[in-house]
N, C-alpha and C. Protein backbone atom coordinates (compact mmCIF):
# COMPACT_ATOMS: atom_id res chain seq x y z
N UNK A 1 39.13 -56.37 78.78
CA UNK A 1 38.10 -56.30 79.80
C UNK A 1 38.58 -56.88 81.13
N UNK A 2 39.21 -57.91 81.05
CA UNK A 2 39.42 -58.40 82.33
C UNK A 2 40.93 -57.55 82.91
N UNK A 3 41.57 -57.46 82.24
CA UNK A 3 42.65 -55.96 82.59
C UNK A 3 41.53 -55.10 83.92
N UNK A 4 41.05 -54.12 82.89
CA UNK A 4 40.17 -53.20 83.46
C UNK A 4 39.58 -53.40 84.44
N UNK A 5 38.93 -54.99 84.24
CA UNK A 5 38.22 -55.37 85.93
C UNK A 5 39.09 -55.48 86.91
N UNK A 6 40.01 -56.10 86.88
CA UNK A 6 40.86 -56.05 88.28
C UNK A 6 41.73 -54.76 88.53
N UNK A 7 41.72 -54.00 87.29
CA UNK A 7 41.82 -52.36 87.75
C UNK A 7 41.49 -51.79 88.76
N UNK A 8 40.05 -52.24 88.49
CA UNK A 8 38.73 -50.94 88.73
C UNK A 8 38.23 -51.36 90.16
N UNK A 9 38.16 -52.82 90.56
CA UNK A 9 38.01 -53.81 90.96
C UNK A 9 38.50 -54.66 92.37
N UNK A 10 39.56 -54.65 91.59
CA UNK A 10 41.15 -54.30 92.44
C UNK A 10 40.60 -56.32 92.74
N UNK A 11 39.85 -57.44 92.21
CA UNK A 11 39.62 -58.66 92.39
C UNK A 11 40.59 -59.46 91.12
N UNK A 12 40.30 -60.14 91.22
CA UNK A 12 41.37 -61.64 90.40
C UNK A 12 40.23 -61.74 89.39
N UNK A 13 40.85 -62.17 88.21
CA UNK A 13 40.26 -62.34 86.79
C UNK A 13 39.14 -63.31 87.12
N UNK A 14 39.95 -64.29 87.86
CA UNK A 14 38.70 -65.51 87.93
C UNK A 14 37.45 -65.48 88.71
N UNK A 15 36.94 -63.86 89.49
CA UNK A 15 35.83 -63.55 89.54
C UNK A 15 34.87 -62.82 88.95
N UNK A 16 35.53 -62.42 88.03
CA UNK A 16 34.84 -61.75 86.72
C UNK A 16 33.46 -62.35 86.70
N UNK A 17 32.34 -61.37 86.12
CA UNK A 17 31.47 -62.50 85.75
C UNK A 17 31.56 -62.10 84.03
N UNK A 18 30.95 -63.30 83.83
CA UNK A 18 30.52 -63.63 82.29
C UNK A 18 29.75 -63.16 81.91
N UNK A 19 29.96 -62.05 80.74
CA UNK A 19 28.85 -61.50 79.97
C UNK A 19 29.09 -61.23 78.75
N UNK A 20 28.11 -61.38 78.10
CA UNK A 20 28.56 -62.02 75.65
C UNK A 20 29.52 -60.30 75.59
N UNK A 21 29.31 -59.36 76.45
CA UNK A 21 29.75 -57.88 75.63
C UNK A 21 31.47 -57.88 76.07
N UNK A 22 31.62 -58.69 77.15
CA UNK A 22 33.16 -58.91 77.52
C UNK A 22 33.78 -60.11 77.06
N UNK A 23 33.50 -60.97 76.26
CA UNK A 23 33.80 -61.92 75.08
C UNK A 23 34.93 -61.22 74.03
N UNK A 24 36.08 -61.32 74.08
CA UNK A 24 36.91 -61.10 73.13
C UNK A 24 36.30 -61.86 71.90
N UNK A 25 35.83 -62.82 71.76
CA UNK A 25 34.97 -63.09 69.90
C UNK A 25 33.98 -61.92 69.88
N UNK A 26 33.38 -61.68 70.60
CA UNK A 26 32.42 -60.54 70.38
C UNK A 26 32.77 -59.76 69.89
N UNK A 27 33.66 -58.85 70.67
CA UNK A 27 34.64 -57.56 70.90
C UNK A 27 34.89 -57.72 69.18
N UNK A 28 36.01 -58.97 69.02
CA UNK A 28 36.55 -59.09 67.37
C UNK A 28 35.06 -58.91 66.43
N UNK A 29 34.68 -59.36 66.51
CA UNK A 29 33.36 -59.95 65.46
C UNK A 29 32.82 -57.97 65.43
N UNK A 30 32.46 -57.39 66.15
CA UNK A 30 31.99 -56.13 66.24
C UNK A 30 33.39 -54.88 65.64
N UNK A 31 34.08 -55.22 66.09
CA UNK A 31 35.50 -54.44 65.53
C UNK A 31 35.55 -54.87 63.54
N UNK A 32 35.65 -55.77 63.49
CA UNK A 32 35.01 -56.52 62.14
C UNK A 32 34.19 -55.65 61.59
N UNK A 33 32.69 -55.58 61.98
CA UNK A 33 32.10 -54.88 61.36
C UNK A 33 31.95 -53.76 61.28
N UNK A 34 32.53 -52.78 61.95
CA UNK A 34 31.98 -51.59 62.06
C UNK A 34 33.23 -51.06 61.87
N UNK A 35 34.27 -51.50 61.83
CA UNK A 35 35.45 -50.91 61.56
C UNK A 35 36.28 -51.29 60.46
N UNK A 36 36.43 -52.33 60.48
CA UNK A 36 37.44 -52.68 59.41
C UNK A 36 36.60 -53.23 57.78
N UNK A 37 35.74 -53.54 58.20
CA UNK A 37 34.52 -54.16 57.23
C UNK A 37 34.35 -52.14 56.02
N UNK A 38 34.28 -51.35 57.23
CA UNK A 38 33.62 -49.97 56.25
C UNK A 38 35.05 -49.33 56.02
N UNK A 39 36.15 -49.57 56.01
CA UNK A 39 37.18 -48.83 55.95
C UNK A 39 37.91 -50.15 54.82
N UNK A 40 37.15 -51.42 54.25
CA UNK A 40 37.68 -51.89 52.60
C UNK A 40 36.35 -51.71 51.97
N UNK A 41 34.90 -50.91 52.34
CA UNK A 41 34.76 -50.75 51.07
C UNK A 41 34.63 -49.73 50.39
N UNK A 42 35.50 -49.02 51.19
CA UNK A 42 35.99 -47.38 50.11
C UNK A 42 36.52 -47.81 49.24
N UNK A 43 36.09 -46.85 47.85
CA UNK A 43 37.04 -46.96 47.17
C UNK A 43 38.31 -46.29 47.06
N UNK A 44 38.38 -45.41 47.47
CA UNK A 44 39.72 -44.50 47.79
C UNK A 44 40.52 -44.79 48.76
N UNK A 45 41.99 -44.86 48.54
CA UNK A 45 42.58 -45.51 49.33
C UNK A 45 42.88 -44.30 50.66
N UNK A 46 42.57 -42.83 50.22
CA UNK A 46 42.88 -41.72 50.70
C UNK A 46 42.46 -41.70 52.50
N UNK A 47 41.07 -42.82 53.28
CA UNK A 47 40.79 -42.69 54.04
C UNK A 47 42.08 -43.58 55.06
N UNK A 48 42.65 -44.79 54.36
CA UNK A 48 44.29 -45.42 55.02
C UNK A 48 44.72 -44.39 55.90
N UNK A 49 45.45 -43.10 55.41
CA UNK A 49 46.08 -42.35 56.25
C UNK A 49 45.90 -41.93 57.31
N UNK A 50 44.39 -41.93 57.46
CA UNK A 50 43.92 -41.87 59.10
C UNK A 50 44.56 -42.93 59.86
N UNK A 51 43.94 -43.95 59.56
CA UNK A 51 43.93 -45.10 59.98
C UNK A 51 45.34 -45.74 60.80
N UNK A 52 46.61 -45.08 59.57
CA UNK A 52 47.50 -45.81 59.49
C UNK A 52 48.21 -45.17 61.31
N UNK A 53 47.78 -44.07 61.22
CA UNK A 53 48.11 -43.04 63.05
C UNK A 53 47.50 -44.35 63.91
N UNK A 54 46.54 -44.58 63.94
CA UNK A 54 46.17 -45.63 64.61
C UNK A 54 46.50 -46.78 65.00
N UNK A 55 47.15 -46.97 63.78
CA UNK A 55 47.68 -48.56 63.63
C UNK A 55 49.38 -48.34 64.39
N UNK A 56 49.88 -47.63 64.19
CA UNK A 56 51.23 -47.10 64.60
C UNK A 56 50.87 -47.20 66.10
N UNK A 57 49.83 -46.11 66.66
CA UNK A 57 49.29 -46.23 67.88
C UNK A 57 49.30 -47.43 68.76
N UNK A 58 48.56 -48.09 67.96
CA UNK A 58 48.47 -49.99 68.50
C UNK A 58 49.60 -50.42 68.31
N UNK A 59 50.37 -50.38 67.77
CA UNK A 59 51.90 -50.86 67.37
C UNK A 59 53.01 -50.50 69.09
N UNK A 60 52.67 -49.43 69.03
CA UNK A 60 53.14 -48.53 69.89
C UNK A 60 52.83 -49.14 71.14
N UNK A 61 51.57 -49.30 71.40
CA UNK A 61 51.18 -49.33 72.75
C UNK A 61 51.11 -50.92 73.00
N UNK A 62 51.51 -51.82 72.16
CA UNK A 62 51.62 -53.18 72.03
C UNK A 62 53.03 -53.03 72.76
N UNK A 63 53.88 -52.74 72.18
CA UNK A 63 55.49 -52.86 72.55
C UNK A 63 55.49 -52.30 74.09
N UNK A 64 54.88 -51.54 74.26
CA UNK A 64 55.31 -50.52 75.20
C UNK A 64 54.76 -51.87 76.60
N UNK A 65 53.42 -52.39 76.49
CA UNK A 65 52.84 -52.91 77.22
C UNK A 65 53.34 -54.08 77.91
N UNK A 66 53.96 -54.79 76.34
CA UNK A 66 54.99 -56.17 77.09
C UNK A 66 55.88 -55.62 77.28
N UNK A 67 56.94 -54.71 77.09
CA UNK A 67 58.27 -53.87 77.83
C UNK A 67 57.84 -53.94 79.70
N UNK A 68 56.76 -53.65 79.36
CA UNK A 68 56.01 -53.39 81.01
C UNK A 68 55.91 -54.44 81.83
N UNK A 69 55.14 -55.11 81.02
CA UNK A 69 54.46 -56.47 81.68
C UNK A 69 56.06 -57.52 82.17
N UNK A 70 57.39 -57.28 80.95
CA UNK A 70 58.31 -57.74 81.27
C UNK A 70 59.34 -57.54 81.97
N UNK A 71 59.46 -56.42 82.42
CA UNK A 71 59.65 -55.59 83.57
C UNK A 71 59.08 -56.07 84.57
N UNK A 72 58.18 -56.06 84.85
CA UNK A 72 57.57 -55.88 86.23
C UNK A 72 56.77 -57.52 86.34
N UNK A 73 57.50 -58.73 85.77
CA UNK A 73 57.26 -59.94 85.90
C UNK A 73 57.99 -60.63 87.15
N UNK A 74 57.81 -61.11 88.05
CA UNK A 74 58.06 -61.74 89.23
C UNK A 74 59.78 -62.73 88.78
N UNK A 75 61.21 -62.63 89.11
CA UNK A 75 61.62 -63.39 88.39
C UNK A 75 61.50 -64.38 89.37
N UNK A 76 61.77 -65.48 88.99
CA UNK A 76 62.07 -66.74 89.51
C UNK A 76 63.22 -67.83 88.51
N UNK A 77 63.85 -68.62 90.05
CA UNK A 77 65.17 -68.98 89.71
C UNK A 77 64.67 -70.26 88.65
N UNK A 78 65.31 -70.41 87.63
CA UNK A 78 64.87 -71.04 86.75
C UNK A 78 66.40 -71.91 86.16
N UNK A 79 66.65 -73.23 86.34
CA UNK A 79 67.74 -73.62 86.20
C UNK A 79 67.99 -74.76 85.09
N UNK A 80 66.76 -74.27 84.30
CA UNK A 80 66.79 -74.86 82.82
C UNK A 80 67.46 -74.46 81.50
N UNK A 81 68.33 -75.28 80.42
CA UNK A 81 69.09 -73.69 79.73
C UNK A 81 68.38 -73.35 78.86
N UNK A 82 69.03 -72.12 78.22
CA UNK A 82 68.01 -71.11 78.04
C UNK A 82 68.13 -71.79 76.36
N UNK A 83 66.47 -71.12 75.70
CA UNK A 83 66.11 -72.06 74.53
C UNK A 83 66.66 -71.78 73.45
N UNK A 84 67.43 -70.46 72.93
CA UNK A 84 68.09 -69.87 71.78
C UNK A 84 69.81 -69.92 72.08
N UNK A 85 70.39 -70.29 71.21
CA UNK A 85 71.94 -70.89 71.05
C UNK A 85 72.10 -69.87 70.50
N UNK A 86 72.32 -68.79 70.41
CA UNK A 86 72.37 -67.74 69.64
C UNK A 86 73.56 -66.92 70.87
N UNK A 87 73.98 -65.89 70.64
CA UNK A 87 74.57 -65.07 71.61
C UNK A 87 73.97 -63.41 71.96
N UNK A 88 73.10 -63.70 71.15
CA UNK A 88 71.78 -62.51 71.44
C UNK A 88 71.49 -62.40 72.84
N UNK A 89 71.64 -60.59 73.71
CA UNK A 89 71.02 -61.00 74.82
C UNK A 89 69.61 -60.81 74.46
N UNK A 90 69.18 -61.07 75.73
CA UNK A 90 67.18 -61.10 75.90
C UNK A 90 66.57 -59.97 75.44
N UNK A 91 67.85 -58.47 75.81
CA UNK A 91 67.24 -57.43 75.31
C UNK A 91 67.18 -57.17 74.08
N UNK A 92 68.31 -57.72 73.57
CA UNK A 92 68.50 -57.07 72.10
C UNK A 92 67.38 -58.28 71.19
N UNK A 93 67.22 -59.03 71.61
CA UNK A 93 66.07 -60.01 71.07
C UNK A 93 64.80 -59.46 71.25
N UNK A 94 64.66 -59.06 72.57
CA UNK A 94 63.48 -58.41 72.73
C UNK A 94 62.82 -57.57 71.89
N UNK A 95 63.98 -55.97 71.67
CA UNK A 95 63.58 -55.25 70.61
C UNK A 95 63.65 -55.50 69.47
N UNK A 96 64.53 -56.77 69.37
CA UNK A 96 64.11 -56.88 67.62
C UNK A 96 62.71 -57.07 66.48
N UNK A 97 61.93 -57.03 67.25
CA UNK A 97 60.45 -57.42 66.97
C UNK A 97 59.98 -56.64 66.92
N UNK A 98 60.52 -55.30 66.95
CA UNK A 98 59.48 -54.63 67.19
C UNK A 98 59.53 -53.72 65.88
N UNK A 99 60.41 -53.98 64.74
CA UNK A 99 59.82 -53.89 63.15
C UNK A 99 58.85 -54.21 62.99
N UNK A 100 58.76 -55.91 63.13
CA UNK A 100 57.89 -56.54 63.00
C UNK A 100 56.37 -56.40 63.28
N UNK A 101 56.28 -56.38 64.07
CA UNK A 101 55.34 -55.59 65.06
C UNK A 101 54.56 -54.63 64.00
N UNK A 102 55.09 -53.72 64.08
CA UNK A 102 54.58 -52.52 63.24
C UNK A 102 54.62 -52.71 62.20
N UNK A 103 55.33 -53.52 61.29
CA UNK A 103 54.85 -54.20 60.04
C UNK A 103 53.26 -54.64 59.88
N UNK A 104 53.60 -55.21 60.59
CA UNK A 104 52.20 -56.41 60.88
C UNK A 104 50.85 -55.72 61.02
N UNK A 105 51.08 -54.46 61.86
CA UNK A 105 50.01 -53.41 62.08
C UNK A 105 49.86 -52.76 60.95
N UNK A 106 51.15 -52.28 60.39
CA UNK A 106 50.37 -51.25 58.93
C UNK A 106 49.97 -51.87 57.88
């Protein structure tokens, strides 16, 4: 919601106003019931396969979004060292998660 408002808006998050239907607990608590609540008490597991397009979807559009957001992040000179001793660059770390990711979703 607050994405969308400064979309639409084109103002800063922190003039948003407050209302219970733009509440991410809400949002969850309603996604809860009407979605995920009637899709365990089938008994057939046969209705999953819809679902699972969806979940891939969100998977999808999760990765794609921080690719974006990390891209197009302001850099600044930062002369602290960096937190992984590893010889991994940032990118190849980056995408490694993104099994995961879609694990986590299906």
């Amino acid at each position: 919601c607050e994405t969308l408002y400064e979309l639409v808006t084109a103002m800063p998050k922190s003039e948003m106003p407050y209302h219970f239907y733009t509440d991410h607990r809400f949002a969850l608590v309603v996604l809860c019931i009407f979605l995920i609540m009637p899709m365990s008490i089938s008994k057939e597991i046969s209705i999953q396969k819809y679902t699972s397009v969806l979940g891939t979807l969100a998977a999808t559009y999760l990765s794609v979004a921080i690719i974006i957001k990390y891209c197009t992040m302001p850099t600044v000179a930062d002369h602290k060292a960096p937190l992984y001793s590893s010889g991994i660059s940032s990118w190849a770390s980056m995408f490694s998660v993104i099994p995961t990711i879609c694990f986590g979703f299906q």
